[in-house]
C-alpha atoms as a PDB file:
ATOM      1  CA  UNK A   1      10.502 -76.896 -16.659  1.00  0.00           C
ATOM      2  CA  UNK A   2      11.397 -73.447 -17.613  1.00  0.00           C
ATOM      3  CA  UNK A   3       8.682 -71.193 -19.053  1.00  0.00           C
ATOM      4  CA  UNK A   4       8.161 -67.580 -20.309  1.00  0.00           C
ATOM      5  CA  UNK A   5       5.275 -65.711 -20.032  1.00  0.00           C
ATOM      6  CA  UNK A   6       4.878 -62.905 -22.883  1.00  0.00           C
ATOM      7  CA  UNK A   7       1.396 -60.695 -23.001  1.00  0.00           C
ATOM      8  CA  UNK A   8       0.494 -58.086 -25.124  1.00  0.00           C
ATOM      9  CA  UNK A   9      -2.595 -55.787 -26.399  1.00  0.00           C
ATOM     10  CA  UNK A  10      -4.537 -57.198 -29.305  1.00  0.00           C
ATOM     11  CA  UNK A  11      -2.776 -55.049 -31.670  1.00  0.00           C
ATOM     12  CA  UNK A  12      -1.493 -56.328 -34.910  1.00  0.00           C
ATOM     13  CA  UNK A  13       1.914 -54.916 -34.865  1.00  0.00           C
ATOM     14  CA  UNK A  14       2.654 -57.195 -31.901  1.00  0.00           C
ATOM     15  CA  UNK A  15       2.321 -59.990 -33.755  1.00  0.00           C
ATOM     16  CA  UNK A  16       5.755 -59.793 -35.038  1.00  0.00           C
ATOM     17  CA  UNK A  17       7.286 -59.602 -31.501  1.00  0.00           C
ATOM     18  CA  UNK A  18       5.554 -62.279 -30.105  1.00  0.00           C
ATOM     19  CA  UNK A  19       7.111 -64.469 -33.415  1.00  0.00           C
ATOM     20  CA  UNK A  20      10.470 -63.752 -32.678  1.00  0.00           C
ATOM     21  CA  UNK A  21      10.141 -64.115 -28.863  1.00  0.00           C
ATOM     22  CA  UNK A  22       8.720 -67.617 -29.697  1.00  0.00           C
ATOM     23  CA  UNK A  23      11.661 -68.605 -31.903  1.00  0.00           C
ATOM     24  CA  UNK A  24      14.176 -67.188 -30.194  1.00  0.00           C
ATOM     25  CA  UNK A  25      12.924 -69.194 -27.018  1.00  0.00           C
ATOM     26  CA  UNK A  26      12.459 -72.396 -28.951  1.00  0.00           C
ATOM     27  CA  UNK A  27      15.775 -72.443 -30.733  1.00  0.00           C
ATOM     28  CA  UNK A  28      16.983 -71.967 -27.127  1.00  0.00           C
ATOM     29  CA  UNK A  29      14.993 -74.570 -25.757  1.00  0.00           C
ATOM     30  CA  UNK A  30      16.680 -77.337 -28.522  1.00  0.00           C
ATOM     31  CA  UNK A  31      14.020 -77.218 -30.984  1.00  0.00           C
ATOM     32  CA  UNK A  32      15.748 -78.522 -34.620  1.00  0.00           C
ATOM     33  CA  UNK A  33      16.862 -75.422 -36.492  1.00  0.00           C
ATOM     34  CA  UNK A  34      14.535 -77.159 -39.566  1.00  0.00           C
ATOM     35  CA  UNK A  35      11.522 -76.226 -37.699  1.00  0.00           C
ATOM     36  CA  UNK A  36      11.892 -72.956 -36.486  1.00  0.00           C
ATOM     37  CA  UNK A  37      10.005 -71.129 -39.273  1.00  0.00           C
ATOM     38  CA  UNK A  38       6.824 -73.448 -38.722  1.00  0.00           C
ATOM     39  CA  UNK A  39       7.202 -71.940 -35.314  1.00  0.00           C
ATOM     40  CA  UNK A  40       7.219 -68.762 -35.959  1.00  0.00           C
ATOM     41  CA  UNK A  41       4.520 -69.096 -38.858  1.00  0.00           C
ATOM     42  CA  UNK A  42       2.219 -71.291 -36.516  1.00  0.00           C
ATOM     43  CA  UNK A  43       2.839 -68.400 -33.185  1.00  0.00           C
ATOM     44  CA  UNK A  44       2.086 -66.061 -35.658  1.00  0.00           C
ATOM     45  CA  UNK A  45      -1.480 -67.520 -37.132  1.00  0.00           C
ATOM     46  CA  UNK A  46      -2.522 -68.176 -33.742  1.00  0.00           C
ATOM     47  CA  UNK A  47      -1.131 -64.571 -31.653  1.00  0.00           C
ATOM     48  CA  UNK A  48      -3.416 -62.904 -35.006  1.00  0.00           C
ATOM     49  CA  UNK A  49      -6.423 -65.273 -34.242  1.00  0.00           C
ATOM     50  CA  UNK A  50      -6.298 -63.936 -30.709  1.00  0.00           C
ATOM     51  CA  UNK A  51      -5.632 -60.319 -31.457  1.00  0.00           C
ATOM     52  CA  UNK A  52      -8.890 -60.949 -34.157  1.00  0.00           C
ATOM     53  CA  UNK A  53     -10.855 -62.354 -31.632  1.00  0.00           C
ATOM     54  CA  UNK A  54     -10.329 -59.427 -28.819  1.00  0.00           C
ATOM     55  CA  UNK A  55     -10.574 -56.494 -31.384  1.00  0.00           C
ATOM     56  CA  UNK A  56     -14.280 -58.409 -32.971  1.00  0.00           C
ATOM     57  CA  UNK A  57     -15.503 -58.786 -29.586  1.00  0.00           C
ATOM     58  CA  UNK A  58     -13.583 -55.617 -28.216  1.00  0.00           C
ATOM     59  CA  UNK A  59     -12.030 -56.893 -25.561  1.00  0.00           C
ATOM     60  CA  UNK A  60      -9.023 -55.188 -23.782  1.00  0.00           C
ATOM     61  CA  UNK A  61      -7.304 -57.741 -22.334  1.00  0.00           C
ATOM     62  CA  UNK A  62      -4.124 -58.676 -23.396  1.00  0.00           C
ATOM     63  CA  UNK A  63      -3.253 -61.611 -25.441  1.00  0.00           C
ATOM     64  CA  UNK A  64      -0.809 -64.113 -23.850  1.00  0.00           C
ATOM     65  CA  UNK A  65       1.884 -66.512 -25.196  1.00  0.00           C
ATOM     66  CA  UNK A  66       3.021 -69.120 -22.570  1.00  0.00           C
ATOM     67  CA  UNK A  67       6.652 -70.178 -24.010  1.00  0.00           C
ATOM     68  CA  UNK A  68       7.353 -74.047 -21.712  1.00  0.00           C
ATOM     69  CA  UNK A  69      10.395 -75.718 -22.292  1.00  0.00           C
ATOM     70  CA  UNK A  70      10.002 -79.295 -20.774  1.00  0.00           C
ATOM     71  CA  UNK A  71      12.121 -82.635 -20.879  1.00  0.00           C
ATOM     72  CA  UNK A  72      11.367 -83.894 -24.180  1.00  0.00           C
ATOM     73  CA  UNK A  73       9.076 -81.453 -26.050  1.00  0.00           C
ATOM     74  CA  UNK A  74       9.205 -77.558 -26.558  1.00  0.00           C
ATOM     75  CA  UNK A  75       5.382 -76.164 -26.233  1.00  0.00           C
ATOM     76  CA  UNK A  76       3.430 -72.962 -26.907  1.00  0.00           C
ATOM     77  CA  UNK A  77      -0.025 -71.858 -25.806  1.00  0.00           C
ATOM     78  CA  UNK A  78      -1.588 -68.419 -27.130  1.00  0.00           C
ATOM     79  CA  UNK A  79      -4.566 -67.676 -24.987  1.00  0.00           C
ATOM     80  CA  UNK A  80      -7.347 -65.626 -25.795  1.00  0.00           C
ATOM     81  CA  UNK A  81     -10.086 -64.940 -23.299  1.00  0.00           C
ATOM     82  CA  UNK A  82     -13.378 -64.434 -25.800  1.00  0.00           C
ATOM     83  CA  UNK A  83     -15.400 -66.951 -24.543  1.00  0.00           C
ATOM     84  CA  UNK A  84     -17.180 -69.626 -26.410  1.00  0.00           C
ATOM     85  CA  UNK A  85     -20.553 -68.714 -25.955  1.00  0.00           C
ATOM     86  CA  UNK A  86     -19.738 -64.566 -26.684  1.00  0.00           C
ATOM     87  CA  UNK A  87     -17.666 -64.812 -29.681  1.00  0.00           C
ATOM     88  CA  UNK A  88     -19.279 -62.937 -32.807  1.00  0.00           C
ATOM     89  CA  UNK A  89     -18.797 -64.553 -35.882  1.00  0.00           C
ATOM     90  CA  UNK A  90     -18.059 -68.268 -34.690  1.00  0.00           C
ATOM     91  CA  UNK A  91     -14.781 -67.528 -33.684  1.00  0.00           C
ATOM     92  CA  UNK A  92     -14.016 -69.518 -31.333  1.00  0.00           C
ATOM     93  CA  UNK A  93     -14.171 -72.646 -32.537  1.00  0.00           C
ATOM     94  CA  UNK A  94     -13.012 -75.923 -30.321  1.00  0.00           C
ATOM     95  CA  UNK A  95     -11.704 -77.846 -33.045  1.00  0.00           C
ATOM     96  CA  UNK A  96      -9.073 -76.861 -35.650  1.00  0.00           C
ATOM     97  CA  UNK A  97     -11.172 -79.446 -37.814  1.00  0.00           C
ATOM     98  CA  UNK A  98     -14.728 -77.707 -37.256  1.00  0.00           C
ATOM     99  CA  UNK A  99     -16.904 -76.649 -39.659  1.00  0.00           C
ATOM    100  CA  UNK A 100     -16.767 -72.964 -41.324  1.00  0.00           C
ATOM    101  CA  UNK A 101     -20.100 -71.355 -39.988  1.00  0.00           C
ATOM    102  CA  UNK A 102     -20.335 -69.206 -43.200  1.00  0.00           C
ATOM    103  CA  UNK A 103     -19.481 -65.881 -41.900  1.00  0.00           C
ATOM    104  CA  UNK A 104     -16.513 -64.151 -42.121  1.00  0.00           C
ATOM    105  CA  UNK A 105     -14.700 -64.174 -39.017  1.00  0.00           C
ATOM    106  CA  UNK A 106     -15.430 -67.496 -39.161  1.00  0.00           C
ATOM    107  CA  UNK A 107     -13.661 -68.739 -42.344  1.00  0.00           C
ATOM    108  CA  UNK A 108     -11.073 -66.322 -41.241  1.00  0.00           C
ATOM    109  CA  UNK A 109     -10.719 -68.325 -38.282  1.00  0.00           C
ATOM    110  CA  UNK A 110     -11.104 -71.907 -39.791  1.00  0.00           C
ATOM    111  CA  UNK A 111      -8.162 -70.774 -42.146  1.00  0.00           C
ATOM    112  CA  UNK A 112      -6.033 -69.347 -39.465  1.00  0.00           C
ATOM    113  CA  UNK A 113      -6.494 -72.727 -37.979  1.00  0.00           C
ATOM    114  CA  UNK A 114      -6.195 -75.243 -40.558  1.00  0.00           C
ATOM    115  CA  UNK A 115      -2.498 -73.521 -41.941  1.00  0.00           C
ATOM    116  CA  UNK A 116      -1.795 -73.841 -37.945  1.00  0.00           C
ATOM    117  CA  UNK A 117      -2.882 -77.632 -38.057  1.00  0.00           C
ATOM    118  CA  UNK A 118      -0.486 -77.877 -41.461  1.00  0.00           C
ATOM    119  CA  UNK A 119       2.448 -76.496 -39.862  1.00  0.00           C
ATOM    120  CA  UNK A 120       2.350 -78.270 -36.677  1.00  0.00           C
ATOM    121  CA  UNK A 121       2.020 -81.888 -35.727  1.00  0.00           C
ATOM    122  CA  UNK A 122       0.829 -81.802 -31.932  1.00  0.00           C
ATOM    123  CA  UNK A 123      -1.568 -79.263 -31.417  1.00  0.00           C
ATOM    124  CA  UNK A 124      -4.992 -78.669 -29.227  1.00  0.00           C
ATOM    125  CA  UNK A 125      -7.106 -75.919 -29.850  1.00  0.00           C
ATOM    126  CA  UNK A 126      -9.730 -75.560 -26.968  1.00  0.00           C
ATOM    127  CA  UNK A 127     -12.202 -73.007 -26.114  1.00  0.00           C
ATOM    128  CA  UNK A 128     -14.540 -72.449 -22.942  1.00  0.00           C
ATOM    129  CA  UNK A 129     -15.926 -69.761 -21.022  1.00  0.00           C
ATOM    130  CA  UNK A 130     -12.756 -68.045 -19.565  1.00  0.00           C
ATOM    131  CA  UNK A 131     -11.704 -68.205 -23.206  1.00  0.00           C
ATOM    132  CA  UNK A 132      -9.544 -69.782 -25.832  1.00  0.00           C
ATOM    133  CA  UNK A 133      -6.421 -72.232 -25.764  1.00  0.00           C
ATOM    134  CA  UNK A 134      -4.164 -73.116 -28.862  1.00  0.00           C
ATOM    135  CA  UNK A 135      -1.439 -75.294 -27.561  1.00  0.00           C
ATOM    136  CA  UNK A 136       0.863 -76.283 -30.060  1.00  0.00           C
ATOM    137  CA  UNK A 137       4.200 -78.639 -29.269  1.00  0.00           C
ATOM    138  CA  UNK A 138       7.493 -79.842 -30.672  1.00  0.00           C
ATOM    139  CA  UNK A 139      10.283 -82.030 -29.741  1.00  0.00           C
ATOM    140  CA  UNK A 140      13.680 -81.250 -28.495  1.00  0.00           C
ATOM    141  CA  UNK A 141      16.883 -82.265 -29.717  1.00  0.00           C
ATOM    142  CA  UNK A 142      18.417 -83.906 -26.891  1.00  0.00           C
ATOM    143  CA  UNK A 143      21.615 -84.278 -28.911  1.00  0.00           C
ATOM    144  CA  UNK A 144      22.356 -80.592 -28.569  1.00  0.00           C
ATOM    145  CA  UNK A 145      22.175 -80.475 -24.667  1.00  0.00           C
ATOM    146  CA  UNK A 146      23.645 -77.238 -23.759  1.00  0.00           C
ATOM    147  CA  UNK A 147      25.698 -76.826 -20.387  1.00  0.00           C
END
């Protein structure tokens, strides 16, 4: 199980890095070519969820992208670390399913994770009090084992 680690500060111009570090280490990893733009679309929603989440609740701690290539699946998990209980606005929600709250970073974030929900099949978004998980995963294509 091979995995790269990639953090950065909560700054929106990262964003883009962190997309094509994710696709560039999935289409290495075997993902199908066909799904390497809902990869970088889905890394993207969910590196700018965290970066929202850290500059609302001013946090400067860096956002981090775990990259894990594995037998049979290819997976990605952005962590925040707002906590549950400390996020303004509802942010950080447990369930890409949960209710909108009303406010703004809130809808923001129900968006963010509803077009993250559309693009990918397996994911998992979790939240506690170290902070928040989205783990999103995709198969390999064991028919293009490289040597």
């Amino acid at each position: 199980m091979a995995t790269v680690e990639l953090r950065f500060s909560a700054q929106p111009e990262h964003v883009r890095t962190a997309r094509l570090v994710a696709a560039a280490v999935a289409r290495r990893a075997r993902v199908d070519e066909t799904v390497l733009d809902e990869v970088r679309l889905a890394v993207g929603e969910a590196c700018s969820r965290a970066v929202g989440l850290h500059r609302v609740n001013g946090l400067t701690a860096p956002v981090r992208v775990l990259l894990t290539e594995e037998e049979k699946s290819f997976s990605i998990e952005v962590v925040d670390e707002v906590p549950a209980d400390g996020a303004e606005g509802g942010a950080a929600s447990g369930s890409a399913a949960g209710a909108d709250d009303g406010s703004d970073g809130g809808g923001e974030d129900q968006m963010g994770l509803a077009v993250i929900s559309g693009l990918v099949d397996d994911v998992e978004v979790t939240s506690g009090a170290d902070g928040g998980v989205i783990r999103m995963s995709w198969p390999i294509n064991p028919a293009t084992v490289t040597s």
